[in-house]
N, C-alpha and C. Protein backbone atom coordinates (compact mmCIF):
# COMPACT_ATOMS: atom_id res chain seq x y z
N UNK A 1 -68.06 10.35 106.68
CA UNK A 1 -66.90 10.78 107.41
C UNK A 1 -65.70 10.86 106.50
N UNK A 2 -64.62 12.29 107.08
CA UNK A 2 -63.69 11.65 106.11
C UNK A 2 -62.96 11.33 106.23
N UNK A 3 -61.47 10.72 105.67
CA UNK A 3 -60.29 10.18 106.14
C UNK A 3 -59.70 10.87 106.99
N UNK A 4 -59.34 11.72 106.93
CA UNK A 4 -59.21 12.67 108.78
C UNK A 4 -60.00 12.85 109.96
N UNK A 5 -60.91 12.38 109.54
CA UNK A 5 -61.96 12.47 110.82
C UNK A 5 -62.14 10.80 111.35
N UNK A 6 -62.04 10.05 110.37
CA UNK A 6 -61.53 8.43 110.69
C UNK A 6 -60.28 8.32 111.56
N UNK A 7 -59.09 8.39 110.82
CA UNK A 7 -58.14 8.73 112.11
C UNK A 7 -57.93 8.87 113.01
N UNK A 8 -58.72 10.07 113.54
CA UNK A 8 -58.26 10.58 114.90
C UNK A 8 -59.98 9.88 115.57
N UNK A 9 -60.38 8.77 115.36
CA UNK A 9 -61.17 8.35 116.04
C UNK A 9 -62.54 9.55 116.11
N UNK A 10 -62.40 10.13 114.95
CA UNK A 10 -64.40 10.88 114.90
C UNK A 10 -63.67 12.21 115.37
N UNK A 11 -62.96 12.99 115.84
CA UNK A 11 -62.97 13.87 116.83
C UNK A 11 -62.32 15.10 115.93
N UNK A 12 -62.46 16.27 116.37
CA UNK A 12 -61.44 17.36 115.39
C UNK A 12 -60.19 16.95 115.51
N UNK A 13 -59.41 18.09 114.73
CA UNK A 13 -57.94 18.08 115.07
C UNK A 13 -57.91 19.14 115.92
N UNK A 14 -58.96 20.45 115.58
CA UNK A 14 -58.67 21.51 116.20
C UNK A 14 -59.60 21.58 117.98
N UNK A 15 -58.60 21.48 119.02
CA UNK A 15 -59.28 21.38 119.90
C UNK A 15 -60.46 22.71 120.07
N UNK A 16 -61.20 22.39 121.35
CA UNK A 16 -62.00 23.64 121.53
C UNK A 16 -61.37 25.08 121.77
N UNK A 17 -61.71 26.19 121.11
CA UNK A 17 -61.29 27.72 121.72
C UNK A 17 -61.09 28.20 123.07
N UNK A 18 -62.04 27.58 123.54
CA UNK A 18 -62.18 27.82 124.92
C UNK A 18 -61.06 27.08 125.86
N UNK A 19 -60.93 26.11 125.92
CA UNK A 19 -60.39 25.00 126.54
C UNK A 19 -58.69 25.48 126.33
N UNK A 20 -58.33 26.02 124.90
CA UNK A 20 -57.39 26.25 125.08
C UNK A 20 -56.60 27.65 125.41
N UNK A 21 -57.85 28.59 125.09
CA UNK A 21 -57.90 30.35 126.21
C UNK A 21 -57.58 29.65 128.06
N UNK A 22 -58.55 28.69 128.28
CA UNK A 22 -58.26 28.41 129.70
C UNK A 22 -56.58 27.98 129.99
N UNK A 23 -56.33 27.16 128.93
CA UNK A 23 -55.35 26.17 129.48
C UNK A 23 -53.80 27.38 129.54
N UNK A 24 -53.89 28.50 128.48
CA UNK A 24 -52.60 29.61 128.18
C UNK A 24 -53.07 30.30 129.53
N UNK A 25 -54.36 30.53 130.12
CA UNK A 25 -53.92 31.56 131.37
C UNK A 25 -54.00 30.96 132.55
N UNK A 26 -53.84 29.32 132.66
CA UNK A 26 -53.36 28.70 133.84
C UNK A 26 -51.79 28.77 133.54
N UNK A 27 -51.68 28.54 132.35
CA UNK A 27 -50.09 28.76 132.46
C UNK A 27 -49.65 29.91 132.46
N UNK A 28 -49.99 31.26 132.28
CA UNK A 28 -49.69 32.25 132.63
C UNK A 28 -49.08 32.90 133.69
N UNK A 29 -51.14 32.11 134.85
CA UNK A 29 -50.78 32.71 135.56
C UNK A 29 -49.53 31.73 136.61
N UNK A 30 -49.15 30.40 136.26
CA UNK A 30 -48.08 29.92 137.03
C UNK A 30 -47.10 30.25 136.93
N UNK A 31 -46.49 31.29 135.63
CA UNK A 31 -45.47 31.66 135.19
C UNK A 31 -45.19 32.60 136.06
N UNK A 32 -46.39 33.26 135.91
CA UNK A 32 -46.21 34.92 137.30
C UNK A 32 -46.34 34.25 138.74
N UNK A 33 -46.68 33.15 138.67
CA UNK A 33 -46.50 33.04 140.50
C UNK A 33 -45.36 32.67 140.79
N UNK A 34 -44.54 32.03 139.77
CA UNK A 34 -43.11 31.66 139.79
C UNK A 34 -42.50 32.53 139.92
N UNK A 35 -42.66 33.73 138.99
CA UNK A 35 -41.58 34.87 139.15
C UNK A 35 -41.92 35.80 140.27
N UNK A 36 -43.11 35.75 140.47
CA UNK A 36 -43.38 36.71 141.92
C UNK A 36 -42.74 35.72 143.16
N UNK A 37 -42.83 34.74 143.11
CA UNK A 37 -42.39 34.01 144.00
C UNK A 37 -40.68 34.06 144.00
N UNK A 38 -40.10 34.27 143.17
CA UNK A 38 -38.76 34.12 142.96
C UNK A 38 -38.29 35.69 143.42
N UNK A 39 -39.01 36.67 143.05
CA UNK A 39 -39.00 38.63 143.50
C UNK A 39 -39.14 38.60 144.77
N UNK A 40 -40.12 38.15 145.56
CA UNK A 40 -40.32 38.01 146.97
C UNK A 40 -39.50 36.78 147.68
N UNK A 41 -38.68 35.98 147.93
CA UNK A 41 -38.16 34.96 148.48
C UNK A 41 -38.29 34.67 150.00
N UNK A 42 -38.57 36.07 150.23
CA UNK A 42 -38.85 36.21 151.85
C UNK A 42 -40.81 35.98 152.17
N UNK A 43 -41.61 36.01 151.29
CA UNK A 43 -42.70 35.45 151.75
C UNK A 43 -43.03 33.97 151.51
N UNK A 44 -43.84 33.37 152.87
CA UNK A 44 -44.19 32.20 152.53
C UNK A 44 -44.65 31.71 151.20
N UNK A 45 -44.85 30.56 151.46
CA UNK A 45 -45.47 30.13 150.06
C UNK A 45 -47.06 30.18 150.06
N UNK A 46 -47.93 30.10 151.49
CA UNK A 46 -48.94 30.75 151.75
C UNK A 46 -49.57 32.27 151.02
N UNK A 47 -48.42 32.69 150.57
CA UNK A 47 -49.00 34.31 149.97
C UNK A 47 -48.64 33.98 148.74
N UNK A 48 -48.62 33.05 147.85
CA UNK A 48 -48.42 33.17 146.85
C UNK A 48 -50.04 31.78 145.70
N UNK A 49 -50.98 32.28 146.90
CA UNK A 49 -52.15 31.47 146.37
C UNK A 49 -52.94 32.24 145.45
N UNK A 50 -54.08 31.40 145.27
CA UNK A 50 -54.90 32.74 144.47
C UNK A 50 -55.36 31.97 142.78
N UNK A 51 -56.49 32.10 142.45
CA UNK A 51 -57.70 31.01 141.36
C UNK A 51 -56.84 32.08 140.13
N UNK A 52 -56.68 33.69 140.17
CA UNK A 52 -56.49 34.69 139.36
C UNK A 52 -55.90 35.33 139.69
N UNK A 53 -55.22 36.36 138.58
CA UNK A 53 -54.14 37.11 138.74
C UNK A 53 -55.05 38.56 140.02
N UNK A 54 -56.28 38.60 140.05
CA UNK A 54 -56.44 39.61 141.04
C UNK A 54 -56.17 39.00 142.25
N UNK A 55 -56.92 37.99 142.66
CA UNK A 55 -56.32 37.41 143.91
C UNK A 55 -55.24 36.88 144.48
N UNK A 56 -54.27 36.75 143.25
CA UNK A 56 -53.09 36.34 143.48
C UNK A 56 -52.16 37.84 143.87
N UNK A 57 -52.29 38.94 143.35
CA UNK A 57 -52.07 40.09 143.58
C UNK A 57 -52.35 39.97 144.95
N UNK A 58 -53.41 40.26 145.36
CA UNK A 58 -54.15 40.76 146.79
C UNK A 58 -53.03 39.53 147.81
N UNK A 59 -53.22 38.84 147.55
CA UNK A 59 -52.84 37.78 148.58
C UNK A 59 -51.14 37.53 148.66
N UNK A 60 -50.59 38.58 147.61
CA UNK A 60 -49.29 38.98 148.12
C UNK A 60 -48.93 40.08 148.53
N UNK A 61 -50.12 41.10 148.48
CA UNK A 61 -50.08 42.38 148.90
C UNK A 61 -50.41 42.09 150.22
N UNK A 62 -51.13 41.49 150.51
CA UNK A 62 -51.19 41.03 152.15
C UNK A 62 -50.41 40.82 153.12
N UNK A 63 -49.66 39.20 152.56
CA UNK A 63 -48.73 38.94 152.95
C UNK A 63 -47.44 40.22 153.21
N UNK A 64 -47.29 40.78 151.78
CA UNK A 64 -46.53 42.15 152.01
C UNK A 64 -46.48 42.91 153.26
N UNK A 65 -47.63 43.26 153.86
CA UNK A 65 -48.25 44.41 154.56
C UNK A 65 -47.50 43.80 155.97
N UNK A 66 -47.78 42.60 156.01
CA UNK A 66 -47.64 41.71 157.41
C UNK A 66 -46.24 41.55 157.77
N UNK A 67 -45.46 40.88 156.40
CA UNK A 67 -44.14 41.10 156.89
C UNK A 67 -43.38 42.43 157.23
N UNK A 68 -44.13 43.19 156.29
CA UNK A 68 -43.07 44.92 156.39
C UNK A 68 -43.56 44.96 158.05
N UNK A 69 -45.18 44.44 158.67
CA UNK A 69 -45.50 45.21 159.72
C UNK A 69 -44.97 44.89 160.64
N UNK A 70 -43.82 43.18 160.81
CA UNK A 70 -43.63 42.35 161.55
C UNK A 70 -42.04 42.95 161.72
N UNK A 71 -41.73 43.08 160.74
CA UNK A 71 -40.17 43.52 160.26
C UNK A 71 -40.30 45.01 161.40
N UNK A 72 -41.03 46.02 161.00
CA UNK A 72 -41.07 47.27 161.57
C UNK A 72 -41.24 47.04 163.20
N UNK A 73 -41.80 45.99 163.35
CA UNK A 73 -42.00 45.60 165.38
C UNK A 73 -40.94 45.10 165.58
N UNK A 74 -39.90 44.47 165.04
CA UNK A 74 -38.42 44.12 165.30
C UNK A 74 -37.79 44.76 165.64
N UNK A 75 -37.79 45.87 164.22
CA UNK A 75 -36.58 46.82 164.32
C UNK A 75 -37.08 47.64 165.60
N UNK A 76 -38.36 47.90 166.04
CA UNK A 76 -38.58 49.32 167.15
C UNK A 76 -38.15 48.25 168.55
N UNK A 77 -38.28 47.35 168.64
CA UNK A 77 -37.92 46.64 169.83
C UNK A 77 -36.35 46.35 169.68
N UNK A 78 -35.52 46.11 168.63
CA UNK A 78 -34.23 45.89 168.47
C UNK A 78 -33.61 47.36 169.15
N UNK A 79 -34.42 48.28 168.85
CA UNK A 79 -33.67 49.61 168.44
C UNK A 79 -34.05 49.90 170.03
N UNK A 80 -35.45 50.23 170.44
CA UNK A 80 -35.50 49.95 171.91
C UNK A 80 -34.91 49.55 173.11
N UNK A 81 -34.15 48.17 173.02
CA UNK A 81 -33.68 47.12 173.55
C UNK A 81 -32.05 48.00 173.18
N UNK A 82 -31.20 48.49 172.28
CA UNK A 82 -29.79 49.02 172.17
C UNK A 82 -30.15 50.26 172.84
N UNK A 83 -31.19 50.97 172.78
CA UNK A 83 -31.02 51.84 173.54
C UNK A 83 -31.42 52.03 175.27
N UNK A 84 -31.68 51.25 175.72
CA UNK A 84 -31.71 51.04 177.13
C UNK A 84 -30.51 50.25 177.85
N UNK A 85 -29.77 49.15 176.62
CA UNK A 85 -29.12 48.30 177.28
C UNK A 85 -28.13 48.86 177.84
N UNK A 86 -28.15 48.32 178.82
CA UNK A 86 -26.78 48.81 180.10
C UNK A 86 -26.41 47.52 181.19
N UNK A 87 -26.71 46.61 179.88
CA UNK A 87 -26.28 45.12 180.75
C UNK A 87 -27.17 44.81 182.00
N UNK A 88 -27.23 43.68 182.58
CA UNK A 88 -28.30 43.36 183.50
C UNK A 88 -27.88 44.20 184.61
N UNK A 89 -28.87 44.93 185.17
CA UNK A 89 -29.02 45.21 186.79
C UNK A 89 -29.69 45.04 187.68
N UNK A 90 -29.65 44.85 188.69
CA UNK A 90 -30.42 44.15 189.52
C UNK A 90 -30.37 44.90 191.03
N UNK A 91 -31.57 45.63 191.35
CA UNK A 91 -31.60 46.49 192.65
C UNK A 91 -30.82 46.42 193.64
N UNK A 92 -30.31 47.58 194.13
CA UNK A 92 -29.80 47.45 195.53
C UNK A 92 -30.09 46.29 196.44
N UNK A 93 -29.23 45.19 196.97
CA UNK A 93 -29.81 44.00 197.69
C UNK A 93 -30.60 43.45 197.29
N UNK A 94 -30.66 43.28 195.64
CA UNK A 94 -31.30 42.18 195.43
C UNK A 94 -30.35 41.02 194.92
N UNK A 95 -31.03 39.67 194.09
CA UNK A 95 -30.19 39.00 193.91
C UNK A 95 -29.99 37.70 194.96
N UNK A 96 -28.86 37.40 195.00
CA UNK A 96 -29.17 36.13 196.05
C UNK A 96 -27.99 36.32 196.99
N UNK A 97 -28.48 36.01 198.41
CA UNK A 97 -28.23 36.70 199.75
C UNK A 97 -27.28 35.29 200.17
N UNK A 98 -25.86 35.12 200.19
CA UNK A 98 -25.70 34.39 200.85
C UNK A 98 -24.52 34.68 202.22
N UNK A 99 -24.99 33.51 203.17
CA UNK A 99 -24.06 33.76 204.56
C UNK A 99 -22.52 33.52 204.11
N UNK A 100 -21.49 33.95 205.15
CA UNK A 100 -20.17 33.29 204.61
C UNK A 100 -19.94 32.35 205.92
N UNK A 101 -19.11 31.26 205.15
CA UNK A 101 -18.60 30.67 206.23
C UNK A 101 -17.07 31.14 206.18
N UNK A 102 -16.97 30.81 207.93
CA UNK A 102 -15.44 31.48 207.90
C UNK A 102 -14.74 30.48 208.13
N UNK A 103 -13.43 30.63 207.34
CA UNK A 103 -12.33 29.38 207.53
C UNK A 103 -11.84 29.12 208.76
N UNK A 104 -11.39 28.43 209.16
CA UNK A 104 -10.26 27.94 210.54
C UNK A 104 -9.34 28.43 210.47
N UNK A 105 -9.05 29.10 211.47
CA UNK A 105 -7.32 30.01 211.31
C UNK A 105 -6.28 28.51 210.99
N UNK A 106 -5.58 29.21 210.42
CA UNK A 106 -4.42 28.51 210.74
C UNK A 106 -4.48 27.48 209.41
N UNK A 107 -5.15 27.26 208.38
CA UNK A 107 -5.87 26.68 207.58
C UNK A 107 -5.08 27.45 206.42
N UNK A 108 -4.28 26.54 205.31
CA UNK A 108 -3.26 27.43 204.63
C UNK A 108 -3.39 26.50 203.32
N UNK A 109 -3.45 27.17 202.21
CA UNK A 109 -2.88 26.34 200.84
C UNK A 109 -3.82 25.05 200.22
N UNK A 110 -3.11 23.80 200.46
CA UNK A 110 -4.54 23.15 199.20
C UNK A 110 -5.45 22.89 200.81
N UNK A 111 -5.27 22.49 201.92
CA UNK A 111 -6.15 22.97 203.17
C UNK A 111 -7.40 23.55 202.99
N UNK A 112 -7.04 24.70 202.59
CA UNK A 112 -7.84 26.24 202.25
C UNK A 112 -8.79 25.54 201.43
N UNK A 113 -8.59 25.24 200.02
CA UNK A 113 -8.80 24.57 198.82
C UNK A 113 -9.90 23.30 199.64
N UNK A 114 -9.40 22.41 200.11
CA UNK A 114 -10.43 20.98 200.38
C UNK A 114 -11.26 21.66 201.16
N UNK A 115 -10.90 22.54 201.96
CA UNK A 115 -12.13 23.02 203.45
C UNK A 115 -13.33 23.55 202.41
N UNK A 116 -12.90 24.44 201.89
CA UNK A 116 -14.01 24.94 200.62
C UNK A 116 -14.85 24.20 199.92
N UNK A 117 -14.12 22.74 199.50
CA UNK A 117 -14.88 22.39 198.59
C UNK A 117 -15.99 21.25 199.29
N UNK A 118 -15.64 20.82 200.53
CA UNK A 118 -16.37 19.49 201.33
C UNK A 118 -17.14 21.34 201.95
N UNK A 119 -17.32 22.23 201.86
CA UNK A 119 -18.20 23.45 202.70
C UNK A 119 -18.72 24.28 201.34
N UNK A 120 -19.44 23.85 200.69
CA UNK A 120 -19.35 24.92 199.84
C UNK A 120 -20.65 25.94 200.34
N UNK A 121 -21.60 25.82 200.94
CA UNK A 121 -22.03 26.95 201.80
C UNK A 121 -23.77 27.34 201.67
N UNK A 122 -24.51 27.61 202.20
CA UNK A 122 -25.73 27.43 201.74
C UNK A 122 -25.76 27.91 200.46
N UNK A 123 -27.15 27.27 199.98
CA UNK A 123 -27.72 27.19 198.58
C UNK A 123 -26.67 26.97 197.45
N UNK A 124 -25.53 25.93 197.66
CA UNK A 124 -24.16 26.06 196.78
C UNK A 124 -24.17 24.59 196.69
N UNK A 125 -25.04 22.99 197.30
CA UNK A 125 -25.32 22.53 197.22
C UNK A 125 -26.00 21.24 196.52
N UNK A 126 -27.08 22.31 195.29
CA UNK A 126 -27.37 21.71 194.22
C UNK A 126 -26.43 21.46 193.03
């Protein structure tokens, strides 16, 4: 053995080829999920999965498809909804039907006022 290979306890200096091809395109590809993730801000973090850069593609092209498709059912119901609105209406006699009670002649001022409020009149109650 020789004095460099004593050292480091038997082992190379130079790690394996492989091991370190793997280890540059995990960091790669976290670099691009960062920045795709940072380009898109509006998709979950759900669409930004994926083992490889193809599936990581696909699985934001997805996500893509869903929000544009979700976004586009907004706007046609937003746009829908301004163009019908004409504030609530509610059919001829519909709505809620109530009797009147009639005051006591002669019944004037805060009178008027207490009779009202000890009568407030069906369904006025709750």
């Amino acid at each position: 053995m020789s004095d460099e290979n004593e050292q480091t306890g038997g082992q190379d200096d130079n790690p394996d080829p492989l091991t370190a091809l793997q280890a540059q395109l995990a960091q790669a590809l976290e670099t691009t999920r960062t920045a795709l993730r940072a380009a898109n801000p509006d998709l979950p973090d759900a669409a930004f999965t994926g083992a490889d850069l193809t599936t990581l593609a696909q699985s934001i092209d997805s996500a893509r498809a869903v929000a544009d498709h979700v976004r586009q059912q907004i706007e046609t119901a937003q746009a829908a909804a301004a163009a019908t609105n004409t504030g609530v209406r509610l059919p001829t006699g519909g709505g809620i039907q109530r009797a009147t009670i009639q005051v006591p002649d002669g019944v004037r001022g805060v009178s008027r006022i207490a009779f009202a409020l000890n009568h407030p009149g069906p369904g006025m109650t709750e």
